[in-house]
N, C-alpha and C. Protein backbone atom coordinates (compact mmCIF):
# COMPACT_ATOMS: atom_id res chain seq x y z
N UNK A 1 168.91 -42.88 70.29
CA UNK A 1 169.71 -43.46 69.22
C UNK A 1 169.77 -44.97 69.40
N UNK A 2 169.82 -45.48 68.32
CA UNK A 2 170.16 -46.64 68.21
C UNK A 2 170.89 -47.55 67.80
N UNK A 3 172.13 -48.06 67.64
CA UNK A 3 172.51 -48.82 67.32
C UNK A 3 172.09 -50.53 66.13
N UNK A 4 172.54 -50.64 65.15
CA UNK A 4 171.87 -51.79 64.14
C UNK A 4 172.61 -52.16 63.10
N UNK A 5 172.25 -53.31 62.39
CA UNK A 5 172.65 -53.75 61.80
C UNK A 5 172.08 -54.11 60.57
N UNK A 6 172.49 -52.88 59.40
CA UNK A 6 171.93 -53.28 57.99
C UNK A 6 171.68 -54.66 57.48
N UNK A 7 170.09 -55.05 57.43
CA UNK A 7 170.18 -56.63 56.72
C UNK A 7 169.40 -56.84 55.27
N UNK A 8 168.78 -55.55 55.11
CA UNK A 8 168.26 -55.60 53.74
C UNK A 8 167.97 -54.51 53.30
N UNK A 9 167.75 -54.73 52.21
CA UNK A 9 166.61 -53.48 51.09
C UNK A 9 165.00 -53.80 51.07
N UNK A 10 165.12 -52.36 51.33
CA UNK A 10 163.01 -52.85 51.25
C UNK A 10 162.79 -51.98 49.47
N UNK A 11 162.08 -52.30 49.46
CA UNK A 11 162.00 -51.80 47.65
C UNK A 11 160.40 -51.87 47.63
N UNK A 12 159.53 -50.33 47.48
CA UNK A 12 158.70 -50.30 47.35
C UNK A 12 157.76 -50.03 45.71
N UNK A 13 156.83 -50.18 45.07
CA UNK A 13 156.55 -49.22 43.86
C UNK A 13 155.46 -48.50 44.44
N UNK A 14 154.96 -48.11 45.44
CA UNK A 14 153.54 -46.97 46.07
C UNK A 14 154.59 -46.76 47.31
N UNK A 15 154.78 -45.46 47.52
CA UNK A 15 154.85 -44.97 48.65
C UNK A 15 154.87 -43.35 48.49
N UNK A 16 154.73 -42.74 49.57
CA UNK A 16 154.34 -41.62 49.97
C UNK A 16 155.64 -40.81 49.44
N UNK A 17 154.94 -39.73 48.66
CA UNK A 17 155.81 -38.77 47.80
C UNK A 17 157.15 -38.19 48.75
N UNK A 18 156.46 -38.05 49.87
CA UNK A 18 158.08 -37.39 51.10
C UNK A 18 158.84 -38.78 50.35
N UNK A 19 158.73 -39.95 50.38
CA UNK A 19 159.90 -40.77 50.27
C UNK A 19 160.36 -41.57 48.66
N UNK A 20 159.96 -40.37 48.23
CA UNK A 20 160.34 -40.74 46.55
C UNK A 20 161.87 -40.58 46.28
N UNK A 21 162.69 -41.34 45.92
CA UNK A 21 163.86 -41.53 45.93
C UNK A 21 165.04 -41.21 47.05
N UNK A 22 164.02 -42.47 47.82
CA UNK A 22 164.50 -42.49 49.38
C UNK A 22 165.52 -43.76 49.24
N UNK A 23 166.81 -43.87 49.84
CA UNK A 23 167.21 -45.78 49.80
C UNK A 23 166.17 -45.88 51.68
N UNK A 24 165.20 -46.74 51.32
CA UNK A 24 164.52 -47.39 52.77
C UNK A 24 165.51 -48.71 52.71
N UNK A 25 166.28 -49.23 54.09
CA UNK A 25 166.55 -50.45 54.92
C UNK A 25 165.60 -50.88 55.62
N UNK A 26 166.01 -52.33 55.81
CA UNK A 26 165.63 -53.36 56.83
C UNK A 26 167.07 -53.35 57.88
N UNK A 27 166.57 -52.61 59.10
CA UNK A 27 167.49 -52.76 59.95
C UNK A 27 167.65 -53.29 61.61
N UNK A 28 168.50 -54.46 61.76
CA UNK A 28 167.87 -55.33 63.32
C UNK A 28 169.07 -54.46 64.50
N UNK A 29 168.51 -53.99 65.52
CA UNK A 29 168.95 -53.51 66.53
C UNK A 29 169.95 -54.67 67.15
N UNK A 30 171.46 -54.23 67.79
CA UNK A 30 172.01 -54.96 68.52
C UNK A 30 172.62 -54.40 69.54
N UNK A 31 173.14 -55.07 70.31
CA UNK A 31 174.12 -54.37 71.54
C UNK A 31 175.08 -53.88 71.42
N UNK A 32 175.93 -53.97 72.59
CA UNK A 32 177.40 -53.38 72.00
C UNK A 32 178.15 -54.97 71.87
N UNK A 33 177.69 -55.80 71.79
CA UNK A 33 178.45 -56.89 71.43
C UNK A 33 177.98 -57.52 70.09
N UNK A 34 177.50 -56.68 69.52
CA UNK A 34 176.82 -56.54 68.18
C UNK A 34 175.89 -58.02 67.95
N UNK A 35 175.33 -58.18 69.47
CA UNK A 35 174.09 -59.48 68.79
C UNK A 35 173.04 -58.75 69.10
N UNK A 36 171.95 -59.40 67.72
CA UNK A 36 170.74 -58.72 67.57
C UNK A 36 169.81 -59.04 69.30
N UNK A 37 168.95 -57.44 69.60
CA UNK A 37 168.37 -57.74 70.71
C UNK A 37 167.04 -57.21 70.56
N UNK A 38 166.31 -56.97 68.90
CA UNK A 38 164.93 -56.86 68.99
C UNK A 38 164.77 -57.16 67.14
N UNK A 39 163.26 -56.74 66.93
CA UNK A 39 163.02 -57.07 65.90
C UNK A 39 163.71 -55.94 65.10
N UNK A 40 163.50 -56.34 63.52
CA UNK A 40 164.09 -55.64 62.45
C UNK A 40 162.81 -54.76 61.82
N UNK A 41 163.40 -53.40 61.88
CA UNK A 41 162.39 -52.50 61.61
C UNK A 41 163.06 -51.93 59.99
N UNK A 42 162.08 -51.07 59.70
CA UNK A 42 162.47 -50.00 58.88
C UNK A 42 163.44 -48.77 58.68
N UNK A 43 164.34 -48.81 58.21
CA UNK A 43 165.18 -46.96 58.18
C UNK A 43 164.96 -46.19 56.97
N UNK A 44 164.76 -44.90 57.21
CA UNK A 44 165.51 -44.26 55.59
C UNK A 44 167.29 -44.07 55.62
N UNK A 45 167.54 -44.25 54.86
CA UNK A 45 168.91 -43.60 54.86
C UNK A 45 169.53 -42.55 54.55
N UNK A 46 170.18 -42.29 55.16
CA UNK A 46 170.79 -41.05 54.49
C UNK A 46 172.44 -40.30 54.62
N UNK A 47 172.78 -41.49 54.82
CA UNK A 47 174.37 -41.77 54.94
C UNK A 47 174.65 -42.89 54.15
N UNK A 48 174.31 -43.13 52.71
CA UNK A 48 174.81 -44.20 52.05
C UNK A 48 175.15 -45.22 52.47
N UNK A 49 174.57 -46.08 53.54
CA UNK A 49 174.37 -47.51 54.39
C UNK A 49 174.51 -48.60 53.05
N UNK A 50 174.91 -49.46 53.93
CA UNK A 50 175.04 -50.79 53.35
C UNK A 50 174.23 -51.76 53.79
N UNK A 51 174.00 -53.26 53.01
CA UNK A 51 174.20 -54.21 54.00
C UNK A 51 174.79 -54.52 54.69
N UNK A 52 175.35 -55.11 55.75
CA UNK A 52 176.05 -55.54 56.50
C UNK A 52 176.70 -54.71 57.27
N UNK A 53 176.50 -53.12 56.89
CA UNK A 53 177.12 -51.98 57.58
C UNK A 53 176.41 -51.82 59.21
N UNK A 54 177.13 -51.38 60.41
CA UNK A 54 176.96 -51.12 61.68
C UNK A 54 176.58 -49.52 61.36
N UNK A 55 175.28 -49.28 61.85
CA UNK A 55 174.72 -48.02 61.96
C UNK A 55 174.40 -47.37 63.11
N UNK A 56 174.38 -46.19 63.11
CA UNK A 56 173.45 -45.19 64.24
C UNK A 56 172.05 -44.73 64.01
N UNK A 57 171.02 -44.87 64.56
CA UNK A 57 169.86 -44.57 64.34
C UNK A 57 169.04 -43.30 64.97
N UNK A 58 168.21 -42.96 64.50
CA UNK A 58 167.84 -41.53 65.35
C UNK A 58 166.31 -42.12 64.92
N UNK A 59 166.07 -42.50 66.16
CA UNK A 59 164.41 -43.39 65.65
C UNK A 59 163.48 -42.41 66.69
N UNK A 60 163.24 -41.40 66.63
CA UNK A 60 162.23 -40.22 66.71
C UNK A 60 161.81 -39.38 65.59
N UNK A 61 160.44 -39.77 65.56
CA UNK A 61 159.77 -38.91 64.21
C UNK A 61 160.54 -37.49 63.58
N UNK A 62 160.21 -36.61 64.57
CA UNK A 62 160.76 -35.47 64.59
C UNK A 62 161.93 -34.72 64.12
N UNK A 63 162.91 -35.44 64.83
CA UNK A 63 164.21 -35.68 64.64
C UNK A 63 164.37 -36.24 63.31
N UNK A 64 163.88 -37.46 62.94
CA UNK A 64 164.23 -38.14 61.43
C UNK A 64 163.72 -37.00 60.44
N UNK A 65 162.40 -36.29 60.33
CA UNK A 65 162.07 -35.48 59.65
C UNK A 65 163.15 -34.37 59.49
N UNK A 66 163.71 -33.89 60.75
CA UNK A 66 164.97 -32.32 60.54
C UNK A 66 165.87 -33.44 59.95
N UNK A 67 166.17 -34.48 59.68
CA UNK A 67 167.39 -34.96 59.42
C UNK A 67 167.29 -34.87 57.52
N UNK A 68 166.37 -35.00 57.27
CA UNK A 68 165.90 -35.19 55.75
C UNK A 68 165.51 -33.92 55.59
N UNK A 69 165.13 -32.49 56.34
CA UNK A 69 164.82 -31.80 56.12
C UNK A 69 163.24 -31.71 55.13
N UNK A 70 162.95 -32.38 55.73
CA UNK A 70 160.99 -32.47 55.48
C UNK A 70 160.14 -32.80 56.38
N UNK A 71 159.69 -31.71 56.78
CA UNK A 71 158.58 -31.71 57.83
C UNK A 71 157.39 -32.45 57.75
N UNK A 72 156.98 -32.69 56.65
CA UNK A 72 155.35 -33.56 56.41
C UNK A 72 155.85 -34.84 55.99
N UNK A 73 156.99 -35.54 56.21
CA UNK A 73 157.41 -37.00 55.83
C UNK A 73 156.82 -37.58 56.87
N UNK A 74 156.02 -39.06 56.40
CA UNK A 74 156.06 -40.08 57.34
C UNK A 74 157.02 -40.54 57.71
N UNK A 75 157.75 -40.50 58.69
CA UNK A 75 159.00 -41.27 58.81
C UNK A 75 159.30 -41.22 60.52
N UNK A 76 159.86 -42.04 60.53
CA UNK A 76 160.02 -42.05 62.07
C UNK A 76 161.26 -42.05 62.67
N UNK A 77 162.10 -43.60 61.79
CA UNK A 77 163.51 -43.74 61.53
C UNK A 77 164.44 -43.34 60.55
N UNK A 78 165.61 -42.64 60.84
CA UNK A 78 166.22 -42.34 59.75
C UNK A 78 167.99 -42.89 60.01
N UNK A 79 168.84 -43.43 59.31
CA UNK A 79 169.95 -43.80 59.47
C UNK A 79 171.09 -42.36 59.73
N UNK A 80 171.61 -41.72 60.49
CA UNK A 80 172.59 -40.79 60.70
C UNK A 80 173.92 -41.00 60.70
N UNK A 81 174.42 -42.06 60.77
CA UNK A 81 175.82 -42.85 60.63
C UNK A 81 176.04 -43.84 60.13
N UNK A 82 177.29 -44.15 60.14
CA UNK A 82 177.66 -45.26 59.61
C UNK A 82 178.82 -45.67 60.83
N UNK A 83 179.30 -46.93 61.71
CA UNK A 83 179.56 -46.74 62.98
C UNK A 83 180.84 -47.98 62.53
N UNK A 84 182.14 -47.18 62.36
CA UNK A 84 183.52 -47.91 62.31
C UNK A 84 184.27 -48.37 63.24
N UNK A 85 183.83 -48.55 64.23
CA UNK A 85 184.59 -49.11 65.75
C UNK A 85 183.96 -48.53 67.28
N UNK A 86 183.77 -49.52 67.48
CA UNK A 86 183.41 -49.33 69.29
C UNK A 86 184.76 -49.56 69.82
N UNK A 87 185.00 -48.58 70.67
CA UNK A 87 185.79 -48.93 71.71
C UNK A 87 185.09 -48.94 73.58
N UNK A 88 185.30 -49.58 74.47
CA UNK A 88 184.42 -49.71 75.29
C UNK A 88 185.36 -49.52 76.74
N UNK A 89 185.56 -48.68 77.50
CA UNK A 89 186.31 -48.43 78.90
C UNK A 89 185.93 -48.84 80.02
C-alpha cells in the first residue's frame, strides 16, 4: 500500500475498454509527514478521490484488478481509500 497525494486528472479519448468510464488520477506518493517522496504515477479510482485528497493505494496488478472486479484490466494501481487522519504513537 501506498500512501499519496491526489494532484490531477488524467483525461484520456483511446484507452483500453477495461477502463471505459474509469475516473484515472495523477497521484505523488508521500510520507507520513505528507511530503512528496517519489514520482507521480497513475491511479484508477474507485473511492470517489479528489484533488488534493490523502489516499491509500493498492499498487499491485492483481490486487487492483479484484478491486474493480476485472480480471483482464490493464491496471496496476487502483485508489482503495480516502485517508482522514494519521495518528502516529
Amino acid at each position: 500500500m501506498i500512501l499519496a497525494r491526489v494532484t490531477g486528472n488524467l483525461v484520456s479519448t483511446m484507452k483500453h475498454k477495461s477502463l471505459h468510464a474509469k475516473k484515472m488520477l495523477i497521484v505523488e506518493p508521500v510520507d507520513l509527514n505528507l511530503k512528496a517522496n517519489d514520482e507521480p504515477f497513475m491511479a484508477i479510482d474507485s473511492v470517489s478521490a479528489g484533488v488534493g485528497d490523502l489516499v491509500l493505494i493498492n499498487d499491485e496488478g492483481s490486487g487492483a484488478r479484484m478491486v474493480l472486479d476485472d480480471p483482464d484490466a490493464p491496471i496496476r494501481a487502483v485508489i482503495v481509500a480516502i485517508v482522514d487522519d494519521i495518528q502516529l504513537k
